[in-house]
N, C-alpha and C. Protein backbone atom coordinates (compact mmCIF):
# COMPACT_ATOMS: atom_id res chain seq x y z
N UNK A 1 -5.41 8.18 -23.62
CA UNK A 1 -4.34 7.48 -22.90
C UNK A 1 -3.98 8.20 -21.61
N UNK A 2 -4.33 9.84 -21.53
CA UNK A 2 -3.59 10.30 -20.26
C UNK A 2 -4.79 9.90 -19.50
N UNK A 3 -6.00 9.71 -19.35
CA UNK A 3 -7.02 9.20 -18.50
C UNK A 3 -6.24 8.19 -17.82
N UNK A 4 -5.77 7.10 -18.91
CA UNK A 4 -5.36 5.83 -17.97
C UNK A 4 -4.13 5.88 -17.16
N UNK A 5 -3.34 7.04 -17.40
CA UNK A 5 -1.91 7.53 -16.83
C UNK A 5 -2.42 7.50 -15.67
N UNK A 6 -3.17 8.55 -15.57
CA UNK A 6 -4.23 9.41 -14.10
C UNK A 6 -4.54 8.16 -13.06
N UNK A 7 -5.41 7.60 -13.65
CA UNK A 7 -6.27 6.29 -12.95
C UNK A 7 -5.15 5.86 -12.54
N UNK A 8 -4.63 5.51 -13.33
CA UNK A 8 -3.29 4.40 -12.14
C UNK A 8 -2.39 4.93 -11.76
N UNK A 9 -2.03 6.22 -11.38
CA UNK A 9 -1.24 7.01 -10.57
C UNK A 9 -2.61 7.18 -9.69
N UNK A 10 -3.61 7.37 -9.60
CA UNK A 10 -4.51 8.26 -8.61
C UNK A 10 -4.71 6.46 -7.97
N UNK A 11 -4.99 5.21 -8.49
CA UNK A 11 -4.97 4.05 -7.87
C UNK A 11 -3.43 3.66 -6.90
N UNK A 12 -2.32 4.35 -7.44
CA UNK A 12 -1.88 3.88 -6.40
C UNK A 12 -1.47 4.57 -5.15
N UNK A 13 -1.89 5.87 -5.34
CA UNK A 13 -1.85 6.71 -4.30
C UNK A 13 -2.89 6.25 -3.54
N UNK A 14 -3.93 6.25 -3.84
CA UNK A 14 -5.22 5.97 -3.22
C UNK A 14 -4.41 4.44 -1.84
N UNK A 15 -4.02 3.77 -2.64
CA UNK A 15 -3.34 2.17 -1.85
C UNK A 15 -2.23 3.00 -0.84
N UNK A 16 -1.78 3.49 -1.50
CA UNK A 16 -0.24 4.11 -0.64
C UNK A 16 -1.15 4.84 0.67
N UNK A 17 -2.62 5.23 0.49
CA UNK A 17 -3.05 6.16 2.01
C UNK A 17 -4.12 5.10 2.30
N UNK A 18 -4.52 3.69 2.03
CA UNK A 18 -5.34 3.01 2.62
C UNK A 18 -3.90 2.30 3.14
N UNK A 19 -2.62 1.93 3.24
CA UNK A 19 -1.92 1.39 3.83
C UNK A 19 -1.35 2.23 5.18
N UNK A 20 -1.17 3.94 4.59
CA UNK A 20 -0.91 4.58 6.05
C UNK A 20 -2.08 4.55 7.23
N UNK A 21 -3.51 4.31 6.78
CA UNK A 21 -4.82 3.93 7.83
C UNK A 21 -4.52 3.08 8.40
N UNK A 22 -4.07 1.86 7.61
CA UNK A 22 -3.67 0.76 8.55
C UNK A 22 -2.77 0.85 9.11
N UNK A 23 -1.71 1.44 9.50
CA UNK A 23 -0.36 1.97 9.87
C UNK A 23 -1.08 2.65 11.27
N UNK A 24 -1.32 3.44 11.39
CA UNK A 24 -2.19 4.32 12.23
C UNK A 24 -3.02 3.60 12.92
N UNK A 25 -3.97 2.76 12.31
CA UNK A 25 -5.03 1.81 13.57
C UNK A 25 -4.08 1.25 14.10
N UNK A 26 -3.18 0.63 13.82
CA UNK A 26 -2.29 -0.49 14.71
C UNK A 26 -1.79 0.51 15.64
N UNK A 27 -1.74 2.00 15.73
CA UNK A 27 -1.19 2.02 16.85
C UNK A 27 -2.56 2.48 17.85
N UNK A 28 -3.72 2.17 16.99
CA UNK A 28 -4.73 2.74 17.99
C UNK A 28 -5.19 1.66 19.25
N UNK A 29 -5.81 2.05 20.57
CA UNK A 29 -5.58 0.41 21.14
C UNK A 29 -7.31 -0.03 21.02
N UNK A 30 -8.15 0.51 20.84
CA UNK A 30 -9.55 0.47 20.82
C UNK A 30 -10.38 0.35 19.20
N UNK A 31 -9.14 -0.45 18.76
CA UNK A 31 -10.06 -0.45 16.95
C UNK A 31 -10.72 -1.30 17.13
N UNK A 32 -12.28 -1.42 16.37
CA UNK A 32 -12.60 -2.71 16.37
C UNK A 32 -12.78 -3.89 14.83
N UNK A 33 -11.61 -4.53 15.11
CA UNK A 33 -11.55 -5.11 13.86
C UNK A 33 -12.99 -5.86 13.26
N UNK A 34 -14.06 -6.22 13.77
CA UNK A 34 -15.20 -6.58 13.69
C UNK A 34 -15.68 -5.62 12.59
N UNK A 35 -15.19 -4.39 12.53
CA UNK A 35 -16.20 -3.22 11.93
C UNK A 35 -15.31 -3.61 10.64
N UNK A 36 -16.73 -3.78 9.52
CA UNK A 36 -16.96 -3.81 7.85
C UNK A 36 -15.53 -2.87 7.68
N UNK A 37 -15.45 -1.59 7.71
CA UNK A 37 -14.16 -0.79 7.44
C UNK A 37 -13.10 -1.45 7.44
N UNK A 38 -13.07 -1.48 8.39
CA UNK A 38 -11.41 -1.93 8.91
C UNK A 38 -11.34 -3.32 8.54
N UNK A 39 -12.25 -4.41 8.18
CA UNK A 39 -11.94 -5.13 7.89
C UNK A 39 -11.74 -5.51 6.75
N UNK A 40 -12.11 -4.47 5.65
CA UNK A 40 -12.07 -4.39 4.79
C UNK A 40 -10.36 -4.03 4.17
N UNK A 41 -9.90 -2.60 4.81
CA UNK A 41 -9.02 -2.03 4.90
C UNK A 41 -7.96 -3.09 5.58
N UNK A 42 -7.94 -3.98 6.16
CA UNK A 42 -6.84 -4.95 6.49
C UNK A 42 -6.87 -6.36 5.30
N UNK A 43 -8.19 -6.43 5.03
CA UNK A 43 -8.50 -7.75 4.03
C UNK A 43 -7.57 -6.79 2.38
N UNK A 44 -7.66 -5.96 2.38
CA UNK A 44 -6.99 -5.32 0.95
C UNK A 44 -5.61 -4.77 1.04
N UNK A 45 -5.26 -5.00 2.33
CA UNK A 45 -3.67 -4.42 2.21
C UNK A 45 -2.98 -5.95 2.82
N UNK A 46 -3.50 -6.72 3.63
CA UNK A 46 -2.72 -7.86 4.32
C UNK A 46 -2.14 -8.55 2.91
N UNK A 47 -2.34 -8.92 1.36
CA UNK A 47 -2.40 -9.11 0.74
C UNK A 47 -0.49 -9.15 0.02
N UNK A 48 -0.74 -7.76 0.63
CA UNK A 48 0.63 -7.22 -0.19
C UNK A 48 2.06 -6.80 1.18
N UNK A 49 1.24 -6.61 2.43
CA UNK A 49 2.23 -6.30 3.42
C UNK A 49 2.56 -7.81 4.02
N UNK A 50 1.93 -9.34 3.68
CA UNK A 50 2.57 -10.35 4.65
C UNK A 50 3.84 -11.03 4.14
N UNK A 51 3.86 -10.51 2.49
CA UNK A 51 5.10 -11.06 2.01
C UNK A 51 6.30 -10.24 2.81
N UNK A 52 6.02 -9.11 2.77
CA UNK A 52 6.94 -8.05 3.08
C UNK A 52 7.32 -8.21 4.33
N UNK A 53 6.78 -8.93 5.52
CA UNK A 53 6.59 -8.87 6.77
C UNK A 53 7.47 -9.84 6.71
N UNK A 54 7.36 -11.17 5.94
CA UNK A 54 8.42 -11.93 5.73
C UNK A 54 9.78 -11.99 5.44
N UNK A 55 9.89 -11.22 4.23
CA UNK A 55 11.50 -10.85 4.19
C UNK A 55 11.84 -9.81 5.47
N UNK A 56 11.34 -9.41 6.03
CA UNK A 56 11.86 -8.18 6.69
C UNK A 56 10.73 -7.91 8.36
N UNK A 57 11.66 -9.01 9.34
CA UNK A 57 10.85 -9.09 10.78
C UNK A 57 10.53 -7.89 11.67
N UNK A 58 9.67 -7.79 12.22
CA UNK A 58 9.69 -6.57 13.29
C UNK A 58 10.82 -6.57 14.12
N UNK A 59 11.41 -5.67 14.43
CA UNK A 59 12.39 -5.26 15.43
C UNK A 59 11.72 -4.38 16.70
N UNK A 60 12.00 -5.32 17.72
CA UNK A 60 11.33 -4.50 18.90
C UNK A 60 10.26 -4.17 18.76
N UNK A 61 9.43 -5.48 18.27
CA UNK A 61 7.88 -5.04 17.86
C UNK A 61 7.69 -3.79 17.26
N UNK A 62 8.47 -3.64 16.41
CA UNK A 62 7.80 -2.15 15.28
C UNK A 62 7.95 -2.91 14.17
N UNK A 63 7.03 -2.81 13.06
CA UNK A 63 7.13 -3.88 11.87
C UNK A 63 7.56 -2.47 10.84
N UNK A 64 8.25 -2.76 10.40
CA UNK A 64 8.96 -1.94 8.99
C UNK A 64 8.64 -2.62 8.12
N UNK A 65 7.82 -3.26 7.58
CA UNK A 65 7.42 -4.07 6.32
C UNK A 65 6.69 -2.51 5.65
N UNK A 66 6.06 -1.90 6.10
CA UNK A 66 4.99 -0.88 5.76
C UNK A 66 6.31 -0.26 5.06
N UNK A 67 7.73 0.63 5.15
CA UNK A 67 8.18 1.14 5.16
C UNK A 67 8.68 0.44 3.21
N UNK A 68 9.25 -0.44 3.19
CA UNK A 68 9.68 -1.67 2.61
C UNK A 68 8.45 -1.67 1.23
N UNK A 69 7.05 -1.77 1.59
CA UNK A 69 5.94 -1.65 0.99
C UNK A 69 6.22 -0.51 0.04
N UNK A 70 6.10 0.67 0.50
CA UNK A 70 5.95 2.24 0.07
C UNK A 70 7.64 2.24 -0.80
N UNK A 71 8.10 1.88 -0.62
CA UNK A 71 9.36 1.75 -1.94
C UNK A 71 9.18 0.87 -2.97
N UNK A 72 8.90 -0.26 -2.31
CA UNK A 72 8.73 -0.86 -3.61
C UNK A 72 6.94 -0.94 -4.53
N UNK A 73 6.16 0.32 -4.06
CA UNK A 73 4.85 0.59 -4.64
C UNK A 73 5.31 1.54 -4.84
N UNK A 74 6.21 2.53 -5.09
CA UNK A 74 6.68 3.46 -5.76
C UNK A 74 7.79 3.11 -7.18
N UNK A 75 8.19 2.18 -6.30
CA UNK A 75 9.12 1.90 -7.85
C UNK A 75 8.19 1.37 -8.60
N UNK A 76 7.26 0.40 -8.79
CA UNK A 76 6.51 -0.56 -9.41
C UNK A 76 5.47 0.79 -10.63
N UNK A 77 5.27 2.08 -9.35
CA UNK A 77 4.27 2.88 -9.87
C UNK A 77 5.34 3.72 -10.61
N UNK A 78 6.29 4.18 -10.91
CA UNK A 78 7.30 4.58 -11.63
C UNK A 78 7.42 3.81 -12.67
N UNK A 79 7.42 2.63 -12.92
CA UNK A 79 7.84 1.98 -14.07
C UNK A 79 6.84 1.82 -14.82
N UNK A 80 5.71 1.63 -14.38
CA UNK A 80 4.56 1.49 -15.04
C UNK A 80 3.55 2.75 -16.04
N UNK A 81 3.30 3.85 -15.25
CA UNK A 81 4.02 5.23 -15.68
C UNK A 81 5.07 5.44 -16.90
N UNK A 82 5.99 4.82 -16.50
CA UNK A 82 6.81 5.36 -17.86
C UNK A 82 6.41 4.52 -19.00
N UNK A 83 6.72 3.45 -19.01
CA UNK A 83 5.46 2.13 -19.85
C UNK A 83 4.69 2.63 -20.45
N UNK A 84 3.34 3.65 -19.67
CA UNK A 84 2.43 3.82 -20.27
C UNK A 84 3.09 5.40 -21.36
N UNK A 85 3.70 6.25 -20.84
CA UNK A 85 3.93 7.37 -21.33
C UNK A 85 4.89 6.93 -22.83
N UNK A 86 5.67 5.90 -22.55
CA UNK A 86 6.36 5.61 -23.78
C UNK A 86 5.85 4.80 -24.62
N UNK A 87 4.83 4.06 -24.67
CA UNK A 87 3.70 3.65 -25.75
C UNK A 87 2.67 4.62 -26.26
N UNK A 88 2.25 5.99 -25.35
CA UNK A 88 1.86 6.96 -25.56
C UNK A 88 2.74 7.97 -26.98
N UNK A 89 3.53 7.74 -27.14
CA UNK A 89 4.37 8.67 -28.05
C UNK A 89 4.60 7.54 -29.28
């Protein structure tokens, strides 16, 4: 059971730093979204950041949805975690 603790704490960290990449290209001005990577890396996070983009608009063109994201993929990964640790016992 602690294998599967691991895996899905190490899965959502893994998401929590493919979302700061995308955080980071947007401020790069020469990405090329064409490239397999990045399109990959926007096709697996757009998923979960356009709801978020919705409740919560850019201000002065800076989008805080990313910000918004990382709390509530922490709470989600907190609860789930404990879930698993308290069926564990």
């Amino acid at each position: 059971m602690y294998w599967l603790i691991s895996l899905i704490d190490t899965a959502f960290t893994l998401y929590r730093w493919i979302i700061l990449v995308r955080i980071i290209m947007s401020w790069l001005p020469n990405v090329d979204y064409y490239n397999p990577l990045v399109r990959f890396i926007y096709d697996i996070t757009e998923p979960v950041l356009a709801p978020f983009r919705r409740l919560l608009p850019s201000v002065g063109g800076i989008d805080f949805s990313p910000i918004l994201v990382f709390l509530v993929l922490d709470f989600v990964r907190r609860i789930v975690l404990q879930l698993l640790i308290a069926l564990r016992m």
